[in-house]
Protein backbone atom coordinates (compact mmCIF):
# COMPACT_ATOMS: atom_id res chain seq x y z
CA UNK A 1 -60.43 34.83 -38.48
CA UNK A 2 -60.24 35.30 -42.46
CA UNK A 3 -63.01 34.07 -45.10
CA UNK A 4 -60.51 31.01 -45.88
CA UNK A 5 -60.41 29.89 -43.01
CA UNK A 6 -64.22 30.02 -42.35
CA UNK A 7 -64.35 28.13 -45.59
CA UNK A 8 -62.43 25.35 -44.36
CA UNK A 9 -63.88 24.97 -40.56
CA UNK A 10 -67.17 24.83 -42.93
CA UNK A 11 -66.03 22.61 -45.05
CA UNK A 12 -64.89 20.40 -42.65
CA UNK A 13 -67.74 20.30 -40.70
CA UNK A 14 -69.60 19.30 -43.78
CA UNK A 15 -67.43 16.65 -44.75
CA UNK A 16 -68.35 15.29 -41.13
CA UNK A 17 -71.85 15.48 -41.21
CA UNK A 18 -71.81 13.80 -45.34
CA UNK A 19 -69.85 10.85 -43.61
CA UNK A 20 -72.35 10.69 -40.73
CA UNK A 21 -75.48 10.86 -42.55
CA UNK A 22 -74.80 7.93 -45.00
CA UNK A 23 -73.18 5.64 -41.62
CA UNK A 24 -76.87 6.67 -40.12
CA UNK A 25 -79.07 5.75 -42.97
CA UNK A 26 -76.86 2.42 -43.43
CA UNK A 27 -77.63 1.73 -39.85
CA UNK A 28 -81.03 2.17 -40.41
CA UNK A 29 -81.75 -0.01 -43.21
CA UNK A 30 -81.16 -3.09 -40.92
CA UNK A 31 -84.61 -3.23 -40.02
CA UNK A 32 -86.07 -1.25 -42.76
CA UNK A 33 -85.92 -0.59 -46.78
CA UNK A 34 -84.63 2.08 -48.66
CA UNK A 35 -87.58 3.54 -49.85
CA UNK A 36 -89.09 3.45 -46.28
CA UNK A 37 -85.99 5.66 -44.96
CA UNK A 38 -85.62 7.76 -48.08
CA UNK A 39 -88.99 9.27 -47.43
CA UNK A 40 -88.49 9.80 -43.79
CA UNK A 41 -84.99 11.23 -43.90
CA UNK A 42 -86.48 13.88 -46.21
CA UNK A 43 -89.56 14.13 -44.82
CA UNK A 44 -87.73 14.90 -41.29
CA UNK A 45 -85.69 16.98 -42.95
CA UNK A 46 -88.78 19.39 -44.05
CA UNK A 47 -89.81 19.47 -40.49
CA UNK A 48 -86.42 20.24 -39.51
CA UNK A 49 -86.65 23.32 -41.86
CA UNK A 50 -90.20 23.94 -41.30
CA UNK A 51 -90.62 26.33 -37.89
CA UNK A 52 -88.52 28.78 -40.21
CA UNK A 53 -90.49 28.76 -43.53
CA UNK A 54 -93.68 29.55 -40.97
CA UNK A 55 -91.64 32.22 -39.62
CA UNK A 56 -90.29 33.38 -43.42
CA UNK A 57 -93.76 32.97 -44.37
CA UNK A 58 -92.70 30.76 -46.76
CA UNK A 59 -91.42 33.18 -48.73
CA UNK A 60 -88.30 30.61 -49.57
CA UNK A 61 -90.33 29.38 -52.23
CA UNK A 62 -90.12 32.43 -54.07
CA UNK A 63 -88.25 31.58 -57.79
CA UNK A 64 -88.32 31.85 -60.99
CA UNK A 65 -86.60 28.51 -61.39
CA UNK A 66 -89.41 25.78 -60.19
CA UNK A 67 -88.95 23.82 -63.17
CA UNK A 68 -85.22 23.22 -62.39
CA UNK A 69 -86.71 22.41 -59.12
CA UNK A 70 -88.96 20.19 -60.48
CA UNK A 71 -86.31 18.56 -62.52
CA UNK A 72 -84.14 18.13 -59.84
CA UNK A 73 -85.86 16.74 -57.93
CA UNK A 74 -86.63 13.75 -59.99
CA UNK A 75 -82.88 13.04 -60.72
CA UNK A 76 -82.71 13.12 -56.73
CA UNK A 77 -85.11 10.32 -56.78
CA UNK A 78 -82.71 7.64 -58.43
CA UNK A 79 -79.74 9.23 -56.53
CA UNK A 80 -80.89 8.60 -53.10
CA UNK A 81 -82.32 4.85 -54.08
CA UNK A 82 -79.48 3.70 -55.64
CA UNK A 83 -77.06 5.87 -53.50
CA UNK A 84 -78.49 4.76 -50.18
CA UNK A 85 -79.10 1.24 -51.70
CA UNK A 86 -75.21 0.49 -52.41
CA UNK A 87 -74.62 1.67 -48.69
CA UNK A 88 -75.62 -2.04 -47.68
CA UNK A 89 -73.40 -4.15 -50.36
CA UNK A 90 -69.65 -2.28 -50.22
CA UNK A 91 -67.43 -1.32 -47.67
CA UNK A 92 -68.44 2.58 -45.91
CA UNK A 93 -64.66 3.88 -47.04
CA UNK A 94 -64.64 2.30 -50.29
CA UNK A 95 -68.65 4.44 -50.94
CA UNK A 96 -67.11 7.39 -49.71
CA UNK A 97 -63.59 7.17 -52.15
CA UNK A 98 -65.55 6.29 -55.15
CA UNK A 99 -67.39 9.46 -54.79
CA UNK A 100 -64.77 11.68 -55.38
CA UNK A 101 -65.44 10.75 -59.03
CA UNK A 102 -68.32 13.04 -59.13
CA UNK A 103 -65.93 16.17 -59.59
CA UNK A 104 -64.76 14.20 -62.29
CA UNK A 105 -68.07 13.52 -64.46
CA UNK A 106 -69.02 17.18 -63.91
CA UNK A 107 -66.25 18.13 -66.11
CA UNK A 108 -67.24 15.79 -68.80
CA UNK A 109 -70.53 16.51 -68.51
CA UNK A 110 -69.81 20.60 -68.75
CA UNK A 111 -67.82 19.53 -71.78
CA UNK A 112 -70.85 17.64 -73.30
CA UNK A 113 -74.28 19.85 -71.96
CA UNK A 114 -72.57 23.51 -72.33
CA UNK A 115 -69.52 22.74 -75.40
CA UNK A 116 -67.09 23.97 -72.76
CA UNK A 117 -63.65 23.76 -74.00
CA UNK A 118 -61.99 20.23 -72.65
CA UNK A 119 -58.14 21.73 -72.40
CA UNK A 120 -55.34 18.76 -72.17
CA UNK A 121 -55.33 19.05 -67.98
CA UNK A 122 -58.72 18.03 -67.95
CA UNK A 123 -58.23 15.44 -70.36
CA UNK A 124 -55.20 14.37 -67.96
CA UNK A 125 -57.47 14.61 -65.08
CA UNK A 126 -60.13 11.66 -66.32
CA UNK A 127 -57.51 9.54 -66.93
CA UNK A 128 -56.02 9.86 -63.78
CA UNK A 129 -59.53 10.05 -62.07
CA UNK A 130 -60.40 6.64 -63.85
CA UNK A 131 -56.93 5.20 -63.12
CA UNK A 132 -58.19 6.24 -59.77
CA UNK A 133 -61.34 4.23 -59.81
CA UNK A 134 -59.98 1.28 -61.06
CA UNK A 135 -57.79 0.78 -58.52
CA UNK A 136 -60.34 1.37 -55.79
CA UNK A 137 -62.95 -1.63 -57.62
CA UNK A 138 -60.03 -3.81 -58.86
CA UNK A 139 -62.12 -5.46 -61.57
CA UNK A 140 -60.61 -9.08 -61.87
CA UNK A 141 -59.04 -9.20 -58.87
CA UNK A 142 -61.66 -8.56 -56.21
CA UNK A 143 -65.62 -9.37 -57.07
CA UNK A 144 -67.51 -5.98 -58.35
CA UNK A 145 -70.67 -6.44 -57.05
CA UNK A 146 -73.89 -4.53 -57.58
CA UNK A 147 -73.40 -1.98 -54.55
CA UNK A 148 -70.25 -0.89 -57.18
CA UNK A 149 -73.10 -0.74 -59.88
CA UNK A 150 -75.38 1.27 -58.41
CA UNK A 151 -72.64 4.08 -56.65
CA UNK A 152 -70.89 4.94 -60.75
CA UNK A 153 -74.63 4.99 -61.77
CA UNK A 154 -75.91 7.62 -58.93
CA UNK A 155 -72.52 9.19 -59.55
CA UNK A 156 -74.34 9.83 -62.97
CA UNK A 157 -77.75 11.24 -61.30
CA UNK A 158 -75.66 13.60 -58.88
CA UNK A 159 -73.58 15.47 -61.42
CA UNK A 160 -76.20 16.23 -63.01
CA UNK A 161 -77.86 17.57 -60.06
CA UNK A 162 -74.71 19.62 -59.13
CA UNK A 163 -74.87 21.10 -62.54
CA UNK A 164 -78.39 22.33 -62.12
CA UNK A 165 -77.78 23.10 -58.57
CA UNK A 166 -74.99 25.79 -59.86
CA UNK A 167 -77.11 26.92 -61.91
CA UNK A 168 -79.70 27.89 -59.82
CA UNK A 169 -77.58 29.41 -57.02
CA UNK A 170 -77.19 32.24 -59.09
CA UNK A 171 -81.07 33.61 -58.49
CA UNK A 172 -82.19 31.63 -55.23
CA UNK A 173 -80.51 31.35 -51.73
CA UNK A 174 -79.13 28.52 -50.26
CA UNK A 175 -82.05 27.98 -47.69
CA UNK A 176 -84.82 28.30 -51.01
CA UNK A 177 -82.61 25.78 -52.73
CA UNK A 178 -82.82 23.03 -49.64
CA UNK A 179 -86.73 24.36 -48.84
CA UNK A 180 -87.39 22.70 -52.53
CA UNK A 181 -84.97 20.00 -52.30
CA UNK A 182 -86.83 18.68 -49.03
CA UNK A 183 -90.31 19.10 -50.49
CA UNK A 184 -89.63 17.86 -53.84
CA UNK A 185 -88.43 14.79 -52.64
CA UNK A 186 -91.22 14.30 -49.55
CA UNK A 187 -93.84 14.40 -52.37
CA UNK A 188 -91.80 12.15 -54.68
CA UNK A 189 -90.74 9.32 -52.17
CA UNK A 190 -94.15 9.23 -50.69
CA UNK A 191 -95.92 6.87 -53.39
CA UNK A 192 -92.51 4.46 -53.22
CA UNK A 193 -92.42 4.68 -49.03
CA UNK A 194 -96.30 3.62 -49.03
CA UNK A 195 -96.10 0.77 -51.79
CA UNK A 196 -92.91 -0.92 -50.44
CA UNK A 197 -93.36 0.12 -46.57
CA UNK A 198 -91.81 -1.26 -43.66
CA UNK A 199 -92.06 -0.09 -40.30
CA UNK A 200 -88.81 0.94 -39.08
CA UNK A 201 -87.91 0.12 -35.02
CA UNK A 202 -87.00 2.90 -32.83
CA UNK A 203 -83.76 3.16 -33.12
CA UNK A 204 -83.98 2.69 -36.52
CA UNK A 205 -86.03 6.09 -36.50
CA UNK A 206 -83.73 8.06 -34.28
CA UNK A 207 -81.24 6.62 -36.80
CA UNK A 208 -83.09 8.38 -39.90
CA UNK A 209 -83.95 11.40 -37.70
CA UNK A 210 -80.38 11.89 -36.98
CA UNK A 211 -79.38 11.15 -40.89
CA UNK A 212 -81.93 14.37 -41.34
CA UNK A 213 -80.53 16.78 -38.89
CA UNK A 214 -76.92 16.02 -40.20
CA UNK A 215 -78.05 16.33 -43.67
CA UNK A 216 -79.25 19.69 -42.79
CA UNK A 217 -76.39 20.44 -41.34
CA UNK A 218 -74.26 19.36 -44.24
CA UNK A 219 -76.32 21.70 -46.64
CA UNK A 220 -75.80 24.96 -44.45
CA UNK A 221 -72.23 24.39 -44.25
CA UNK A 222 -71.95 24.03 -48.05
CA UNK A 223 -74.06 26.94 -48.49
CA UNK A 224 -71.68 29.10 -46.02
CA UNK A 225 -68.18 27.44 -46.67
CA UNK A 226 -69.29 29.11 -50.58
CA UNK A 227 -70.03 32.38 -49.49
CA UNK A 228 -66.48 32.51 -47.80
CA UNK A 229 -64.30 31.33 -50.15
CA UNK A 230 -63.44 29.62 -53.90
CA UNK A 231 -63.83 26.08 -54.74
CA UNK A 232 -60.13 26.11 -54.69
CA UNK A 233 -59.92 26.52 -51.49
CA UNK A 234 -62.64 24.12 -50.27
CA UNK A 235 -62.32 21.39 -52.25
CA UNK A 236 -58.99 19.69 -51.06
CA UNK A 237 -60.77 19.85 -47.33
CA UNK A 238 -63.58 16.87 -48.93
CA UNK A 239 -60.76 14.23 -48.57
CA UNK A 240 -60.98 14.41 -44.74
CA UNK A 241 -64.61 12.74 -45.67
CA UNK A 242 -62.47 9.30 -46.28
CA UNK A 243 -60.36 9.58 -42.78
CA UNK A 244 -63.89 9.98 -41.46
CA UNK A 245 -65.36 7.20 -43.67
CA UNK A 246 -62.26 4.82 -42.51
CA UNK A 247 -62.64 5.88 -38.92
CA UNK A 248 -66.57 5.38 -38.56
CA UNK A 249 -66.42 2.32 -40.90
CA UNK A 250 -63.63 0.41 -38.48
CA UNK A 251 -65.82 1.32 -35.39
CA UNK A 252 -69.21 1.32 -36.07
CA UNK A 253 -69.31 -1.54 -38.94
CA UNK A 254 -66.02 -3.23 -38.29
CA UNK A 255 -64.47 -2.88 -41.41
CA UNK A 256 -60.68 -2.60 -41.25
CA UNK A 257 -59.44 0.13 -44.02
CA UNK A 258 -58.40 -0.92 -47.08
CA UNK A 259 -54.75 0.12 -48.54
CA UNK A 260 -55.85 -0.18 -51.98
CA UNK A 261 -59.06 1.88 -51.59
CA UNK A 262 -56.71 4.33 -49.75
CA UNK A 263 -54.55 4.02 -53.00
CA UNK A 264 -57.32 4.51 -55.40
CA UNK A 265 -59.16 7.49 -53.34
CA UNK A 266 -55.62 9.82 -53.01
CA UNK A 267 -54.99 9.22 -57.20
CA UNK A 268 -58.85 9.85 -57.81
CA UNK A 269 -58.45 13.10 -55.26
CA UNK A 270 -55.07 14.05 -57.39
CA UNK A 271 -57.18 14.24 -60.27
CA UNK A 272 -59.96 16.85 -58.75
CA UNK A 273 -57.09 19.04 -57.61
CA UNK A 274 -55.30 19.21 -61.11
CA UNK A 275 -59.21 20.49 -61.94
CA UNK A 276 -59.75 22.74 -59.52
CA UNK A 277 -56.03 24.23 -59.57
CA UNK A 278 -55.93 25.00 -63.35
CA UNK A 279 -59.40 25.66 -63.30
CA UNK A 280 -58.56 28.44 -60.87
CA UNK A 281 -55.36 29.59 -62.76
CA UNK A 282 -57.31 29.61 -66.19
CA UNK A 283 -59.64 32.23 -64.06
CA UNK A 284 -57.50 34.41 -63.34
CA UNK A 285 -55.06 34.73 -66.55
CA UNK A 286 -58.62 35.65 -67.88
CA UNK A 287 -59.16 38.48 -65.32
CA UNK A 288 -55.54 39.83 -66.06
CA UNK A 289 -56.39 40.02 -70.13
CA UNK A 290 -59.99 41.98 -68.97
């Protein structure tokens, strides 16, 4: 079996468990709010992790980057309210296509943060990334309501993260970056979880317990479907996330898939491959001149 095609089965499988999680956490906030479930999913999530830091001696917290941490950590804060938050208010596939924007704001946000050079396909990407988007929200022709709102807004919150997040993979190791994601948030959810709390039911805690372990398991398989091959590679493989998205959304919420959203979510996709594809070309008419 070659590195690609680890990268892919590990993609996949984390395009699964991203799909999962967020139909698991919208299951759970039936009976529950999201501040309630936001603390838990992260605070299982540390125990998850936990036997192994005891056994590493927690010597995953080792860096030289716990400000980024820090910092991180607080624009995961607003992510996961208003993330989990518009989970409840638009349709599961329609979440899930809207976030392949993210790729999209990255770019711009590169362009803005580090003066990287914005060449005409990138350009050519947002438009066709926003063309994307529009169709998916049809403003005018269907309502927009908050949910809509609040995913372009933690859209914001997560590129930003990403951006750090590639940043700090360069020192730290996957399991040091999740160690601090997981704590980070535990200690910043906790104040919001007691204030606003609501006992969740049973299932609604196996729900959020479940949400953890897939969450987990969605962070390892980023972590290894990167050490096996380029973004190039991996990042067509996301768009299974919306088969998923349709597939759980039809059975588990009964919400028949949308054509339009299905529209919206291949253009949007389009534009992330014209990224990643010159992106990837651009690399390696560089190599050949060095």
């Amino acid at each position: 079996m070659n590195n690609n095609f680890k990268a892919i089965l590990f993609t996949f499988c984390g395009s699964f468990f991203a799909v999962l999680m967020d139909a698991l956490i919208r299951s759970a906030q039936y009976d529950s709010n999201v501040y309630t479930i936001g603390f838990l999913r992260f605070f299982f999530g540390l125990l998850i992790i936990f036997p192994y830091l005891v056994k590493k001696k927690f010597t995953t917290y080792r860096t030289k980057n716990f400000k980024f941490y820090f910092i991180r950590g607080l624009l995961n804060l607003p992510f996961m309210i208003l993330g989990f938050s518009a989970l409840m208010y638009v349709p599961f596939e329609q979440f899930k296509a809207i976030f392949f924007l993210s790729p999209i704001i990255v770019v711009l946000l590169s362009f803005i943060i580090f003066r990287e050079k914005i060449y005409m396909f990138r350009i050519t990407a947002l438009v066709i990334g926003f063309i994307g988007m529009l169709i998916i929200i049809r403003p005018g022709f269907i309502d927009v309501n908050i949910g809509t709102f609040m995913i372009m807004s933690s859209l914001i919150f997560w590129s930003f993260i990403i951006i750090l997040s590639k940043f700090i993979s360069k020192d730290d190791s996957p399991i040091t970056m999740v160690t601090y994601q997981y704590t980070f948030m535990t200690i910043f959810a906790l104040p919001l979880a007691i204030y606003f709390w609501e006992m969740p039911s049973i299932d609604s805690l196996i729900y959020i317990f479940m949400a953890a372990v897939s969450g987990t398991i969605l962070h390892l398989s980023l972590a290894l479907s990167y050490k096996y091959a380029d973004l190039s590679v991996t990042q067509p493989i996301w768009f299974s996330g919306l088969i998923f998205a349709s597939i759980i959304g039809y059975f588990a919420f009964n919400e028949s898939p949308d054509t339009w959203t299905w529209i919206g979510g291949i253009i949007v996709f389009s534009s992330v491959l014209i990224i990643t594809y010159n992106e990837k070309s651009r690399e390696k008419r560089h190599e050949k001149i060095y």
